[in-house]
Protein backbone atom coordinates (compact mmCIF):
# COMPACT_ATOMS: atom_id res chain seq x y z
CA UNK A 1 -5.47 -9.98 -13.10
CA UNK A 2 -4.10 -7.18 -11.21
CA UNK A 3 -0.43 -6.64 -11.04
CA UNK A 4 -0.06 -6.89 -7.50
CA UNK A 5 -2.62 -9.48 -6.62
CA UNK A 6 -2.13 -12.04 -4.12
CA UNK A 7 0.99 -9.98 -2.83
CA UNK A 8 1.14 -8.16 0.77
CA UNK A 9 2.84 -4.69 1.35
CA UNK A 10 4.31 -3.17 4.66
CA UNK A 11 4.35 0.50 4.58
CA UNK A 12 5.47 2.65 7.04
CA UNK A 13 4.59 6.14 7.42
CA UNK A 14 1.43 5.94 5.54
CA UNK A 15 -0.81 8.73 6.77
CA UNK A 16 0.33 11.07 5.12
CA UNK A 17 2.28 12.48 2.31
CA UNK A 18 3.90 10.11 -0.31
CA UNK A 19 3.28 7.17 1.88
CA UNK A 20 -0.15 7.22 1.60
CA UNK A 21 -0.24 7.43 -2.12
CA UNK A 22 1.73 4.30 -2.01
CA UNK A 23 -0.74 2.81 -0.34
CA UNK A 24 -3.41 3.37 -2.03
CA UNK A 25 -1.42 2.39 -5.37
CA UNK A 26 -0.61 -0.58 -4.30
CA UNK A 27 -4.05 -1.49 -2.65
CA UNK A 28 -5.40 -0.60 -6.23
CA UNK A 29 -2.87 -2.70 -8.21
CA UNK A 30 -4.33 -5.67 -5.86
CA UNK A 31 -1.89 -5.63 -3.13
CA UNK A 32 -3.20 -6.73 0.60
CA UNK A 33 -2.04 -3.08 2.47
CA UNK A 34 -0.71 -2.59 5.88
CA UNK A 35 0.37 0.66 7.03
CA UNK A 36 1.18 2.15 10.28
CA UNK A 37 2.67 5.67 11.29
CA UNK A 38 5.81 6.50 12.38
């Protein structure tokens, strides 16, 4: 089971930068991902 499973994360300012990384940790770790840019 992944840590994050199940779980949804808002991130803003996700194209980029440390904000993207977030992203894609949390999308690995199971987490359902939304993003936008501002």
């Amino acid at each position: 089971m992944k840590l994050l499973e199940g779980k949804t994360a808002l991130i803003t300012g996700a194209s980029k930068g440390i904000g993207r990384k977030i992203a894609e940790k949390f999308a690995e770790h199971g987490a359902n991902v939304a993003f936008t840019y501002l």
